[in-house]
PDB file of N, CA and C in Angstrom:
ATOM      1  N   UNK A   1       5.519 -22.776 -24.257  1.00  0.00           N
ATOM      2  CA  UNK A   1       5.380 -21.427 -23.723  1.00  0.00           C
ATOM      3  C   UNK A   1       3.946 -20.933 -23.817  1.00  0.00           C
ATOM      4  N   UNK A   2       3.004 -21.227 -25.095  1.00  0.00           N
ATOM      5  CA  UNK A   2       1.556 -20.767 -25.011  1.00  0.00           C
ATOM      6  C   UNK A   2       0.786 -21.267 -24.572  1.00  0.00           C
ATOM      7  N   UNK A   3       1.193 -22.749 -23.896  1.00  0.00           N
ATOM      8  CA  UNK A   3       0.762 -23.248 -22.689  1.00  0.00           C
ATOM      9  C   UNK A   3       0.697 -23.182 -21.527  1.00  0.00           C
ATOM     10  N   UNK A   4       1.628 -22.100 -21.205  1.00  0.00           N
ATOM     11  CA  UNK A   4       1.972 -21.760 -19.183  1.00  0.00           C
ATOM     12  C   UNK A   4       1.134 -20.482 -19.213  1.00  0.00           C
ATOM     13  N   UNK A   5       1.153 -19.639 -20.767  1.00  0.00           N
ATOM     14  CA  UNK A   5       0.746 -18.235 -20.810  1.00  0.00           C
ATOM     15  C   UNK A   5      -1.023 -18.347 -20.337  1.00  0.00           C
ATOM     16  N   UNK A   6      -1.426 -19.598 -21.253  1.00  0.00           N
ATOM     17  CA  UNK A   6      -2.975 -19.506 -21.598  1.00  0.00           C
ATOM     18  C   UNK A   6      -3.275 -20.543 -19.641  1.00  0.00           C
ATOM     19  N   UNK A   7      -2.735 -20.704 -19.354  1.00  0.00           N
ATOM     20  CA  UNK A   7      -2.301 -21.429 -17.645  1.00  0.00           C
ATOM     21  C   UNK A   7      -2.946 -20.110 -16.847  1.00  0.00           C
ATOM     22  N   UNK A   8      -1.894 -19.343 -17.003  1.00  0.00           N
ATOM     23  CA  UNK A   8      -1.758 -18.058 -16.308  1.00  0.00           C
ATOM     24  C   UNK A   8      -2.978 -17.625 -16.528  1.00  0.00           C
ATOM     25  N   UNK A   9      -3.176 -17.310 -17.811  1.00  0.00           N
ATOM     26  CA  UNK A   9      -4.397 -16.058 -18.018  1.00  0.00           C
ATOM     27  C   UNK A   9      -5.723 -17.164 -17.536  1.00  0.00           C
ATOM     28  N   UNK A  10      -5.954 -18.476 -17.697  1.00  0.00           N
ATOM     29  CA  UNK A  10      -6.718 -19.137 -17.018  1.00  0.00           C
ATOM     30  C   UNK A  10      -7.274 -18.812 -15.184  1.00  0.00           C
ATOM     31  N   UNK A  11      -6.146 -18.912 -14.776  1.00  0.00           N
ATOM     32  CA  UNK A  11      -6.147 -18.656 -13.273  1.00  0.00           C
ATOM     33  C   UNK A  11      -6.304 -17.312 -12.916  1.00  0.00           C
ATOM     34  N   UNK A  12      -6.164 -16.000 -13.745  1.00  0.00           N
ATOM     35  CA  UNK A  12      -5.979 -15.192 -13.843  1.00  0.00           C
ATOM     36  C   UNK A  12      -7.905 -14.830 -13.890  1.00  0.00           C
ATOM     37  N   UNK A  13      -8.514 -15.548 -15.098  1.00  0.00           N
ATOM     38  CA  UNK A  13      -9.706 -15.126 -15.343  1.00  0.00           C
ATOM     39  C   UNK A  13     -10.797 -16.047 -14.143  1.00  0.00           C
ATOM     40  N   UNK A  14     -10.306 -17.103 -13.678  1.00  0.00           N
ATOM     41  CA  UNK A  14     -10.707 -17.531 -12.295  1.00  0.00           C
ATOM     42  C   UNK A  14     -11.126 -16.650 -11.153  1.00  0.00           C
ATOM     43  N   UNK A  15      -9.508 -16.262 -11.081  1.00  0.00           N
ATOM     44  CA  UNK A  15      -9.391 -15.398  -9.830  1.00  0.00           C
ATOM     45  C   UNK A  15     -10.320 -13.879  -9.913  1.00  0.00           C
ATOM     46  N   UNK A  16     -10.324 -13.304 -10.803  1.00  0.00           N
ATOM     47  CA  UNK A  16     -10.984 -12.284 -11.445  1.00  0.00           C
ATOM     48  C   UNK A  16     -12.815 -12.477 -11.194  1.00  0.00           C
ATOM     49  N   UNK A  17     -13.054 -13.652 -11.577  1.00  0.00           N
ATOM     50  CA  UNK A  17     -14.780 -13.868 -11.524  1.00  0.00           C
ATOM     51  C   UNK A  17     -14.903 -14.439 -10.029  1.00  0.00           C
ATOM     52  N   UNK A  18     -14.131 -14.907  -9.064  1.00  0.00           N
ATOM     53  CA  UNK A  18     -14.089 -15.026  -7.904  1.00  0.00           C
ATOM     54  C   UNK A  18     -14.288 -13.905  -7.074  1.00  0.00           C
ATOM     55  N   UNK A  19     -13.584 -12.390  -7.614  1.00  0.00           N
ATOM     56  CA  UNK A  19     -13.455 -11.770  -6.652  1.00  0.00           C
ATOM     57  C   UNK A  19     -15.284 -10.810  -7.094  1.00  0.00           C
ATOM     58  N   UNK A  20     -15.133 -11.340  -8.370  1.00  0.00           N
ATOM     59  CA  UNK A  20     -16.316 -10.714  -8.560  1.00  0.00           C
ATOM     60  C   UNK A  20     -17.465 -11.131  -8.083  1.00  0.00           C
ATOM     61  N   UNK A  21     -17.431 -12.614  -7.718  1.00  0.00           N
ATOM     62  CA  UNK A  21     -18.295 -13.149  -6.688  1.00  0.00           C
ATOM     63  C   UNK A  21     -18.917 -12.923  -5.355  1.00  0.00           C
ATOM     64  N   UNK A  22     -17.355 -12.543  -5.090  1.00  0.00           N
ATOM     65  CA  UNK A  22     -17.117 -11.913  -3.290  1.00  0.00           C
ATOM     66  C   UNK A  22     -17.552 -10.980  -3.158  1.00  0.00           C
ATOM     67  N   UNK A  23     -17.617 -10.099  -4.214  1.00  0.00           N
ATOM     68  CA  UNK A  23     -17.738  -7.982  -4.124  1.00  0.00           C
ATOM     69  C   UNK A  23     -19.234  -8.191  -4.413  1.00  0.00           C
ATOM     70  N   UNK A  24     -19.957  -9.247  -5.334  1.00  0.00           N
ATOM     71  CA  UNK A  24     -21.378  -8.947  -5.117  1.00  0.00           C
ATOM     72  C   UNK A  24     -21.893  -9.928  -3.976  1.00  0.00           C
ATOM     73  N   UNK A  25     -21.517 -10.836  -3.344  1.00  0.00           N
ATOM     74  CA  UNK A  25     -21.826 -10.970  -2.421  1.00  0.00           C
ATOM     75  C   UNK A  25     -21.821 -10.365  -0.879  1.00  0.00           C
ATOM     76  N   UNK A  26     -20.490  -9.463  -1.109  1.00  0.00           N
ATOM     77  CA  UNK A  26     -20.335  -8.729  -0.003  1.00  0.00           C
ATOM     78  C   UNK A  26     -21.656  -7.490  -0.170  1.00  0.00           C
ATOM     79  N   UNK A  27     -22.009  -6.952  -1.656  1.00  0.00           N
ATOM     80  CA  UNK A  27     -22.739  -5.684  -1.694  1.00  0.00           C
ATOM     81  C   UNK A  27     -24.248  -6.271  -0.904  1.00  0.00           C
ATOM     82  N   UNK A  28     -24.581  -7.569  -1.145  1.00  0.00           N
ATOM     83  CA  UNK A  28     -26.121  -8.060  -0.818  1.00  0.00           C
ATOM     84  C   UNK A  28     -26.463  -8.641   0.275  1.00  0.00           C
ATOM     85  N   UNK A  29     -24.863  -8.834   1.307  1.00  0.00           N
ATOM     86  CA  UNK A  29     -24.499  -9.386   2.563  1.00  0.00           C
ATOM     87  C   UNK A  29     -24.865  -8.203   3.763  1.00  0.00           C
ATOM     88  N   UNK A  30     -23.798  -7.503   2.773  1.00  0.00           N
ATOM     89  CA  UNK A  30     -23.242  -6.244   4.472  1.00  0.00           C
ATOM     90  C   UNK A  30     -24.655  -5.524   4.701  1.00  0.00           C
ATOM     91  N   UNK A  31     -24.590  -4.692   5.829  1.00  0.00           N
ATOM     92  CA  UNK A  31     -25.606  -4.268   6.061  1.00  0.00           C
ATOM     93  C   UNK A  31     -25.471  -2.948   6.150  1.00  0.00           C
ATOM     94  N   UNK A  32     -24.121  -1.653   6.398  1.00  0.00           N
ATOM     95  CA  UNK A  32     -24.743  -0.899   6.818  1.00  0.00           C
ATOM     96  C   UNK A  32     -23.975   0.106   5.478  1.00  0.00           C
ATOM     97  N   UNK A  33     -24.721   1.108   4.960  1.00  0.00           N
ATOM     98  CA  UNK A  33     -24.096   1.672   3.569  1.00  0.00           C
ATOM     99  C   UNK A  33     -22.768   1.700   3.577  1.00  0.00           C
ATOM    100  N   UNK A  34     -21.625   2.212   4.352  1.00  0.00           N
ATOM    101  CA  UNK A  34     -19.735   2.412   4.034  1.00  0.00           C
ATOM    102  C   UNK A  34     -19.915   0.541   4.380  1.00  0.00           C
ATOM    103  N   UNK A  35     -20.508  -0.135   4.591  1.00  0.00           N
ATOM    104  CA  UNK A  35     -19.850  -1.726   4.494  1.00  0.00           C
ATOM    105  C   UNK A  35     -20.111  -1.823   2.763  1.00  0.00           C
ATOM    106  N   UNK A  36     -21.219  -1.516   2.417  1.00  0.00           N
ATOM    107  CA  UNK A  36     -21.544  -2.362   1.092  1.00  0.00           C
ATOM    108  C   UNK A  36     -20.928  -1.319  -0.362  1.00  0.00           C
ATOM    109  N   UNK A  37     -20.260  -0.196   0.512  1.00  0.00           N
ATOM    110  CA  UNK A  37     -19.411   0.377  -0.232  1.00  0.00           C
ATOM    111  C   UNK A  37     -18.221   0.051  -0.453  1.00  0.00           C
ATOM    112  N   UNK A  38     -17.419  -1.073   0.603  1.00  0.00           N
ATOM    113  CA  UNK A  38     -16.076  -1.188   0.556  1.00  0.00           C
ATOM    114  C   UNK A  38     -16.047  -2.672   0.002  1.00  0.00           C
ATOM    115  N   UNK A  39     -17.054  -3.526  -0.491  1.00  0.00           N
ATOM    116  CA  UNK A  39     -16.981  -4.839  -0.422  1.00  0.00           C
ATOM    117  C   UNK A  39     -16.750  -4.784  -2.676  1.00  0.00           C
ATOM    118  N   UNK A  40     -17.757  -4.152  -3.085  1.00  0.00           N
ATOM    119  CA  UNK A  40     -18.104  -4.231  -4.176  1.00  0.00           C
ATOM    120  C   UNK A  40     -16.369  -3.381  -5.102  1.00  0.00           C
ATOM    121  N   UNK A  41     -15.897  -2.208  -4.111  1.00  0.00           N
ATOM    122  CA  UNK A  41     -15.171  -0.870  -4.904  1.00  0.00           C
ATOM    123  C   UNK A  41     -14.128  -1.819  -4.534  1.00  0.00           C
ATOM    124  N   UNK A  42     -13.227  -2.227  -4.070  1.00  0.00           N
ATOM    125  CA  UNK A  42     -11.909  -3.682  -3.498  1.00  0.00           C
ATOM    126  C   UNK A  42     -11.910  -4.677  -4.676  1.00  0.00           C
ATOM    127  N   UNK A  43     -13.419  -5.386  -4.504  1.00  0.00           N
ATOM    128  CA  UNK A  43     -13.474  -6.759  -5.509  1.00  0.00           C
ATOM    129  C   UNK A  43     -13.228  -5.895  -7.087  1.00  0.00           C
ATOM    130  N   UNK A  44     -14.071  -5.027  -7.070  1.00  0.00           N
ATOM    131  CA  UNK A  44     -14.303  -5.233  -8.698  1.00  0.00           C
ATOM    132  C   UNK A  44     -12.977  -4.758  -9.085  1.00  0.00           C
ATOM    133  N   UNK A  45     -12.156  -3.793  -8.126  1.00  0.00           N
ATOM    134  CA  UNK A  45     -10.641  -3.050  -9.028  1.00  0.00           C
ATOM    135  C   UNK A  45      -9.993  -4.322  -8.997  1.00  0.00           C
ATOM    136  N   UNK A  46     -10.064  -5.290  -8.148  1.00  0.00           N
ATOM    137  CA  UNK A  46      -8.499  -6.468  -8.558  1.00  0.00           C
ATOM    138  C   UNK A  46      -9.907  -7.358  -9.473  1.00  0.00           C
ATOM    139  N   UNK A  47     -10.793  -7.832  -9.504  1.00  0.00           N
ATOM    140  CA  UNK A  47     -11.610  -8.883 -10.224  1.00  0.00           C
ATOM    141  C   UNK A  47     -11.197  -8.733 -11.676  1.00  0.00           C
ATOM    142  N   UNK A  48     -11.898  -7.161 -12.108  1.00  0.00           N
ATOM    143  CA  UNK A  48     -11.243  -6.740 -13.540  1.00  0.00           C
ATOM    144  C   UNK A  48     -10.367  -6.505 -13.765  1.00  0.00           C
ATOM    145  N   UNK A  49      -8.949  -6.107 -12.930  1.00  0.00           N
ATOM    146  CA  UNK A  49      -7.702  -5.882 -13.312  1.00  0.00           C
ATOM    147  C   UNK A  49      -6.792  -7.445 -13.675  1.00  0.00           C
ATOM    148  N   UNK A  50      -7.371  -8.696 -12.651  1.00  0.00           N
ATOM    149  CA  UNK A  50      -7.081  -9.664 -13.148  1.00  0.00           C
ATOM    150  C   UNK A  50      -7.428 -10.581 -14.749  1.00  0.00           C
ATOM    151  N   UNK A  51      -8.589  -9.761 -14.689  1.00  0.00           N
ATOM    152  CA  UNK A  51      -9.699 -10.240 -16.473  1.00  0.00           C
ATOM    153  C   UNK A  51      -8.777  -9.445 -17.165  1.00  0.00           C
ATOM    154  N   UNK A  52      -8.485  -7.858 -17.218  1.00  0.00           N
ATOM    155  CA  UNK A  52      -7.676  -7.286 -17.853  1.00  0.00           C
ATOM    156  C   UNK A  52      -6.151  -8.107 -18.388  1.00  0.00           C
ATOM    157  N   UNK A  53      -5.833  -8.252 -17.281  1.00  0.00           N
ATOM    158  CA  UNK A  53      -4.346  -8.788 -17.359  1.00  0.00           C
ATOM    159  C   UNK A  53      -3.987 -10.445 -18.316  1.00  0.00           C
ATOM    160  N   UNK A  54      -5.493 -11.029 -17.970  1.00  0.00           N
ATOM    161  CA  UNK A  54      -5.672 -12.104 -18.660  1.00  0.00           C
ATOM    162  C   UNK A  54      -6.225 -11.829 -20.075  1.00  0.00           C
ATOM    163  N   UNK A  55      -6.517 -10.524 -20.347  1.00  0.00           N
ATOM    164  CA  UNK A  55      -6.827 -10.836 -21.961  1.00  0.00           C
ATOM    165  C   UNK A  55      -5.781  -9.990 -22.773  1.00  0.00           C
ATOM    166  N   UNK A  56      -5.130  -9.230 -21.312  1.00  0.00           N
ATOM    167  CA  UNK A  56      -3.764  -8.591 -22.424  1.00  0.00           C
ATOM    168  C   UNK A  56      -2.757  -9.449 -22.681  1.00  0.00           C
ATOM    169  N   UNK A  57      -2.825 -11.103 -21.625  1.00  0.00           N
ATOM    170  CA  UNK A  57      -1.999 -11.764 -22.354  1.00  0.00           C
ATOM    171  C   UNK A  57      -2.063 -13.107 -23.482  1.00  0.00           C
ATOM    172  N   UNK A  58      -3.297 -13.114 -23.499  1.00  0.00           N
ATOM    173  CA  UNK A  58      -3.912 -13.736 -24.552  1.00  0.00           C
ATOM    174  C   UNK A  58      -4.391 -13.261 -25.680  1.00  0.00           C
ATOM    175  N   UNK A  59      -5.044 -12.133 -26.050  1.00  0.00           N
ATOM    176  CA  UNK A  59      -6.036 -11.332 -26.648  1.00  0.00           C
ATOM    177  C   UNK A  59      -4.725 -10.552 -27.451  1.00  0.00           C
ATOM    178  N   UNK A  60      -3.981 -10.091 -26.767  1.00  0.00           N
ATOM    179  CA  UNK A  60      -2.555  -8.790 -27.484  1.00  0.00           C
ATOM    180  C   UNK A  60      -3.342  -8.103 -27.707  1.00  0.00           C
ATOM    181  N   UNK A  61      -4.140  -7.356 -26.951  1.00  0.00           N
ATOM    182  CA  UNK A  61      -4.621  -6.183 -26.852  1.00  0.00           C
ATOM    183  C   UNK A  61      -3.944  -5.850 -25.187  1.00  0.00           C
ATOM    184  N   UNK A  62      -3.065  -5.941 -25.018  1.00  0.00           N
ATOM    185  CA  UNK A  62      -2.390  -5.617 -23.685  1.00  0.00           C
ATOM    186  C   UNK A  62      -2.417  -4.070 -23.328  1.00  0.00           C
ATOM    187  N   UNK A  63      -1.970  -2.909 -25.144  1.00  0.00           N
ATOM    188  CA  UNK A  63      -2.193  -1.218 -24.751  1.00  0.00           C
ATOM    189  C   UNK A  63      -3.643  -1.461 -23.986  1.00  0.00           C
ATOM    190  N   UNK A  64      -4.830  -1.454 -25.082  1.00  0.00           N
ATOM    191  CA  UNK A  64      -6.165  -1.828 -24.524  1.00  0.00           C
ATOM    192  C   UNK A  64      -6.441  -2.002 -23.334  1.00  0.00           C
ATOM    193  N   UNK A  65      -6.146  -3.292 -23.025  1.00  0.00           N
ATOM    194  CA  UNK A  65      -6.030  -3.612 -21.489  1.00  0.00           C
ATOM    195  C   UNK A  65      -5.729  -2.770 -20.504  1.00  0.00           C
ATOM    196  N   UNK A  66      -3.966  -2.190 -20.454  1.00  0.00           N
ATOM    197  CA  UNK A  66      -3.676  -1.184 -19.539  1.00  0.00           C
ATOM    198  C   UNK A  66      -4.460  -0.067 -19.527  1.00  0.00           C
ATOM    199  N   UNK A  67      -5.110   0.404 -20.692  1.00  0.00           N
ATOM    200  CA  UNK A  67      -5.572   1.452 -20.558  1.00  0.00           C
ATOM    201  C   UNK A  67      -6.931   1.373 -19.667  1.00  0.00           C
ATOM    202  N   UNK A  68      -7.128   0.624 -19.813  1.00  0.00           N
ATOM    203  CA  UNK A  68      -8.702   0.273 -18.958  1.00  0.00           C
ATOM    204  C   UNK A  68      -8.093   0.142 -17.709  1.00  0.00           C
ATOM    205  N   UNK A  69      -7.312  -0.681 -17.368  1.00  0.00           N
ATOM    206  CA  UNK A  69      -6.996  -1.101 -15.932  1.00  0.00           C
ATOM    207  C   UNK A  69      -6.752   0.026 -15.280  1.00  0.00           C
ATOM    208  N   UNK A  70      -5.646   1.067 -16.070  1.00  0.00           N
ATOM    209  CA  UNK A  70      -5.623   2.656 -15.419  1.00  0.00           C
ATOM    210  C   UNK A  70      -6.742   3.408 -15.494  1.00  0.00           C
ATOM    211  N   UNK A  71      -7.944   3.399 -16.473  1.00  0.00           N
ATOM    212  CA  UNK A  71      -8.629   4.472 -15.952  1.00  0.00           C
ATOM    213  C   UNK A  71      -9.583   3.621 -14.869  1.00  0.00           C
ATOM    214  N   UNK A  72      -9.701   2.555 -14.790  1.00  0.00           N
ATOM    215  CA  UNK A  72     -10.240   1.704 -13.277  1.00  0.00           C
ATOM    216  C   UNK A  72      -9.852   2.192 -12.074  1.00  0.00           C
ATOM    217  N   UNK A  73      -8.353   1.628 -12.278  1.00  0.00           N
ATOM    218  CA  UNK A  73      -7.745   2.073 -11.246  1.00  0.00           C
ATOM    219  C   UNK A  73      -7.963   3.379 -10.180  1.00  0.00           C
ATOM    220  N   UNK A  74      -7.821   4.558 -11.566  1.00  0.00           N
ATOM    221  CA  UNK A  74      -7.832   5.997 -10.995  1.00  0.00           C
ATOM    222  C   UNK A  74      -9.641   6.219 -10.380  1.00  0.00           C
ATOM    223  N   UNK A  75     -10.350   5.483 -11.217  1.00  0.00           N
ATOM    224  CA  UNK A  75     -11.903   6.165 -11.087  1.00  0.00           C
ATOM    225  C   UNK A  75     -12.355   5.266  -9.869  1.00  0.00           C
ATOM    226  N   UNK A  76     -12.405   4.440  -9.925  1.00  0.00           N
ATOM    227  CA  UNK A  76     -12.903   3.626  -8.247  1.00  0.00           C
ATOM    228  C   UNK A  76     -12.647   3.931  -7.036  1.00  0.00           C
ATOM    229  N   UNK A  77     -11.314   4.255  -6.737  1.00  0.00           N
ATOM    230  CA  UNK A  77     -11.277   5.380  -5.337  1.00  0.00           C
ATOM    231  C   UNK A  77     -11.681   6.760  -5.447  1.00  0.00           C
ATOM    232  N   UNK A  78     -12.252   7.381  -6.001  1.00  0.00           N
ATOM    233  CA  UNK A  78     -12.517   8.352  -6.477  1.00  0.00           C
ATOM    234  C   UNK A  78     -14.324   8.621  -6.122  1.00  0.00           C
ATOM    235  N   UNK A  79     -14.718   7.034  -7.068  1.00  0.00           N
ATOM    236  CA  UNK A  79     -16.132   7.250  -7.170  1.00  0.00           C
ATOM    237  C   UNK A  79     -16.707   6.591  -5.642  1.00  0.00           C
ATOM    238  N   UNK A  80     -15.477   5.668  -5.011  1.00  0.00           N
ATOM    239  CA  UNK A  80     -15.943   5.484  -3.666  1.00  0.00           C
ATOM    240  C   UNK A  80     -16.096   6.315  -2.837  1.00  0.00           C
ATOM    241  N   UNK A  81     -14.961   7.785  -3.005  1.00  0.00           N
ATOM    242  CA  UNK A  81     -14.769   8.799  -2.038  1.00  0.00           C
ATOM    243  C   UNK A  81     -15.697   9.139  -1.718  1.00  0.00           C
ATOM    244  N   UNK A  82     -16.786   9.581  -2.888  1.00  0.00           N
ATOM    245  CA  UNK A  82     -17.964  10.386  -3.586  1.00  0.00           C
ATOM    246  C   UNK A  82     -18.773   9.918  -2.645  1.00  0.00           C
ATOM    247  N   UNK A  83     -19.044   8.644  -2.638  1.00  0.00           N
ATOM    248  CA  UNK A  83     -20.502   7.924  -2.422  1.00  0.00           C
ATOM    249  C   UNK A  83     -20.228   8.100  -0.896  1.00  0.00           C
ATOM    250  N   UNK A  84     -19.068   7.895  -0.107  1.00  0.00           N
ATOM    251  CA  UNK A  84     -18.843   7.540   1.313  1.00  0.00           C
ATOM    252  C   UNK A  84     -19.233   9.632   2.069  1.00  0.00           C
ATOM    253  N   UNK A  85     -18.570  10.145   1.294  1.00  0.00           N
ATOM    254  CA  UNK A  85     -19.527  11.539   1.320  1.00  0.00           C
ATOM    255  C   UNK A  85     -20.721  11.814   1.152  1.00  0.00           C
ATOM    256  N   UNK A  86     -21.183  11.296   0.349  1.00  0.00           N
ATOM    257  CA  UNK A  86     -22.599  11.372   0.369  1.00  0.00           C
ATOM    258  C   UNK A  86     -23.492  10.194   1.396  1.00  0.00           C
ATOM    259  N   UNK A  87     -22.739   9.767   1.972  1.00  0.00           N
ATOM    260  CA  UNK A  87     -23.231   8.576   2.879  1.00  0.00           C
ATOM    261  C   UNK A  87     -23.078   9.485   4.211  1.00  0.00           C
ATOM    262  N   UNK A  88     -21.797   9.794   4.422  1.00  0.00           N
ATOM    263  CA  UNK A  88     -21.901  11.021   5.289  1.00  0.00           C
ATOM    264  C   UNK A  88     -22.972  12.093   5.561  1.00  0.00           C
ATOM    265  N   UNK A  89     -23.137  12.582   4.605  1.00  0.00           N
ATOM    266  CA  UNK A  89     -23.656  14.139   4.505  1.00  0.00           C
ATOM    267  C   UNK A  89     -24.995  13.565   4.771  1.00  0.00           C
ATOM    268  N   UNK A  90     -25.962  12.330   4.077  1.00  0.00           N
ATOM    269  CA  UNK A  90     -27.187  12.000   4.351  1.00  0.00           C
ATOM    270  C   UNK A  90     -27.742  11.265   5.925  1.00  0.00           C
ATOM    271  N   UNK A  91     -26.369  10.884   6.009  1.00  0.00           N
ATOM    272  CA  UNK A  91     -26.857  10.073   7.489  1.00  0.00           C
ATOM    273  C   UNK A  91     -26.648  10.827   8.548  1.00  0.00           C
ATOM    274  N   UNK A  92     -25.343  11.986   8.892  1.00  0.00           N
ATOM    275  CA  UNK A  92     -25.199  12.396   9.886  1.00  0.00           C
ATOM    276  C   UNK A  92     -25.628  13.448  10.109  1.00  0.00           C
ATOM    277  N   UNK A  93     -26.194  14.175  11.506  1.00  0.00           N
ATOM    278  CA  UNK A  93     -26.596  15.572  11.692  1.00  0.00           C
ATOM    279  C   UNK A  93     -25.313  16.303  11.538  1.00  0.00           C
ATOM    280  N   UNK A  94     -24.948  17.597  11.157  1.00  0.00           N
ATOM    281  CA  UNK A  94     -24.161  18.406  11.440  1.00  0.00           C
ATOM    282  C   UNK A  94     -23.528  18.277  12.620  1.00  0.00           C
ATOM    283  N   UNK A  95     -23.836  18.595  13.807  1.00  0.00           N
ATOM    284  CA  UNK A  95     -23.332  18.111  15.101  1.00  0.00           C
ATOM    285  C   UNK A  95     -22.570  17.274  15.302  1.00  0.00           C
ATOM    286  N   UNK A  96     -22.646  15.952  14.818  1.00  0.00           N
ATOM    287  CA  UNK A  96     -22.650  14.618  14.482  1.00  0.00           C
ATOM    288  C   UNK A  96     -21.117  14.245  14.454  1.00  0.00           C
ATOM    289  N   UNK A  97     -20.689  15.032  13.349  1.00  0.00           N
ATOM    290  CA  UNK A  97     -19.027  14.935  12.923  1.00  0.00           C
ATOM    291  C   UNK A  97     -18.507  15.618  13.567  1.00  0.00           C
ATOM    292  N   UNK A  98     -16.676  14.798  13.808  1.00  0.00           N
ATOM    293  CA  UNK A  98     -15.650  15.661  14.692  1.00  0.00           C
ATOM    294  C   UNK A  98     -15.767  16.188  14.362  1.00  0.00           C
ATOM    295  N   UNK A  99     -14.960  17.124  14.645  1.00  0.00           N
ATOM    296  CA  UNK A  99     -13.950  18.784  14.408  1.00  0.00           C
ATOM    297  C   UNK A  99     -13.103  18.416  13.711  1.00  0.00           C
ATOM    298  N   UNK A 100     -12.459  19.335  12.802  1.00  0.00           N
ATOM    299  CA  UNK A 100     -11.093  18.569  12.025  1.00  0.00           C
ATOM    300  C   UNK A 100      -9.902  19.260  12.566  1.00  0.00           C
ATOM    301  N   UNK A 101      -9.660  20.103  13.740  1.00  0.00           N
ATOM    302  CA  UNK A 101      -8.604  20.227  14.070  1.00  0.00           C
ATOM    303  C   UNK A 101      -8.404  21.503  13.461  1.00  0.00           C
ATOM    304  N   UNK A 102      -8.723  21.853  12.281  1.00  0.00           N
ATOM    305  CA  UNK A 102      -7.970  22.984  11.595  1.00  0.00           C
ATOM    306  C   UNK A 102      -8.547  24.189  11.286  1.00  0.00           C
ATOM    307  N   UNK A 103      -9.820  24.218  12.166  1.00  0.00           N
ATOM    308  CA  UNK A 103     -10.344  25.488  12.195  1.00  0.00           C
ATOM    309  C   UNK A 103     -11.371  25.364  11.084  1.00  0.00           C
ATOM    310  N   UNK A 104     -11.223  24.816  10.002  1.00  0.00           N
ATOM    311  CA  UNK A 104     -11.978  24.197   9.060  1.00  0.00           C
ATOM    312  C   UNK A 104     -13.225  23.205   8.895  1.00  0.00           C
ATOM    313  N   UNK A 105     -14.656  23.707   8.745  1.00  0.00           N
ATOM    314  CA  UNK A 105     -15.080  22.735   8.468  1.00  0.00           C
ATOM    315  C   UNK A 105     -15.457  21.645   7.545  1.00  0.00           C
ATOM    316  N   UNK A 106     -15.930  20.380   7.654  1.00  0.00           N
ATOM    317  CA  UNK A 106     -15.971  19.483   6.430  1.00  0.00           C
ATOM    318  C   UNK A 106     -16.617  20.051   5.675  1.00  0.00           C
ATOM    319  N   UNK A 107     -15.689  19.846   4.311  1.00  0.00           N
ATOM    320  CA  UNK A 107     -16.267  20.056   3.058  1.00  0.00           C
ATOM    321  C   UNK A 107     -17.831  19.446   2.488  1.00  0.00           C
ATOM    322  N   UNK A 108     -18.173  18.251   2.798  1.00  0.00           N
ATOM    323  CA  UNK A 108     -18.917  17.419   2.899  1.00  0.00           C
ATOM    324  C   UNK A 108     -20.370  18.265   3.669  1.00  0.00           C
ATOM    325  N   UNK A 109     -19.780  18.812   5.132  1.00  0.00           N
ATOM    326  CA  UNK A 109     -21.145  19.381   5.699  1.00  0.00           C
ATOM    327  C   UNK A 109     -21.453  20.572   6.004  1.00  0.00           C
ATOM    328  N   UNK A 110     -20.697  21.082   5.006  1.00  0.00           N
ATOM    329  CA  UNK A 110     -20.960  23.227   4.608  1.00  0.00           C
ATOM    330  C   UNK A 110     -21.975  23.166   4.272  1.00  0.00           C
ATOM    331  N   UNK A 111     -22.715  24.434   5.446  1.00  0.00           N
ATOM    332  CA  UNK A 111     -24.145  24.442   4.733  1.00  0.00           C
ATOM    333  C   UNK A 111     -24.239  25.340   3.972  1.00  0.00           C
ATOM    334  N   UNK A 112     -25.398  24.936   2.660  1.00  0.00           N
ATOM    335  CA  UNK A 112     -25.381  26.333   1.609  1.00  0.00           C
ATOM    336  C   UNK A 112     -26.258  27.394   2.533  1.00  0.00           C
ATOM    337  N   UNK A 113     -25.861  28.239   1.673  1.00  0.00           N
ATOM    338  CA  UNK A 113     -26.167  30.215   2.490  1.00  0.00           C
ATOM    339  C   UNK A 113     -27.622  29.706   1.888  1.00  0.00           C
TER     340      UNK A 113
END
C-alpha cells in the first residue's frame, strides 16, 4: 500500500513541475499581456495543487496542505481578475470599451472627479 501511495504522490509531483513548466513557458512565450496572464494563473493553481496533494499524502501534513491549496485556490482568480483590470484600464481609451447594457459604467474605467 506505501508503495502505490508514494506511486501516486510521484506522478502527482511530476505532473505538478510539468505544469509549472508550461505556465512559465507560456508567461515568456505569449505575447500580448491577458495571454501571459492566463498561461502562468491555470498552470500554477493545478501545478501546486498537485505538489500539495502529493505531500499531503506522503508528508501527513494533508490539514497543511488543504489549507494552502484553498487559500490558492480562492486568491489566483482573484489576483488574475485584478491584473486583467488593470490591463484594461492601462491599455484601453475610455471610448474603447462596450457599453454594459445596464446603464452602468465599468467599474474599471470611472473616471476620478
Amino acid at each position: 500500500m506505501a508503495q502505490i501511495i508514494e506511486i501516486i504522490s510521484s506522478l502527482l509531483l511530476v505532473t505538478g513541475g510539468l505544469f509549472g513548466l508550461i505556465g512559465s513557458y507560456g508567461l515568456v512565450r505569449l505575447g500580448e499581456g491577458m495571454q501571459r496572464l492566463h498561461a502562468p494563473t491555470k498552470a500554477t493553481t493545478i501545478g501546486v495543487g498537485a505538489v500539495l496533494i502529493a505531500a499531503g499524502l506522503v508528508g501527513g501534513v494533508a490539514s497543511k496542505a488543504g489549507l494552502v491549496a484553498g487559500f490558492l485556490f480562492l486568491t489566483a482568480p482573484l489576483t488574475a481578475l485584478f491584473l486583467a483590470r488593470v490591463h484594461l484600464f492601462r491599455s484601453l481609451p475610455p471610448g474603447a470599451v462596450p457599453p454594459t447594457g445596464t446603464g452602468v459604467d465599468w467599474a474599471s474605467r470611472s473616471e476620478t472627479p
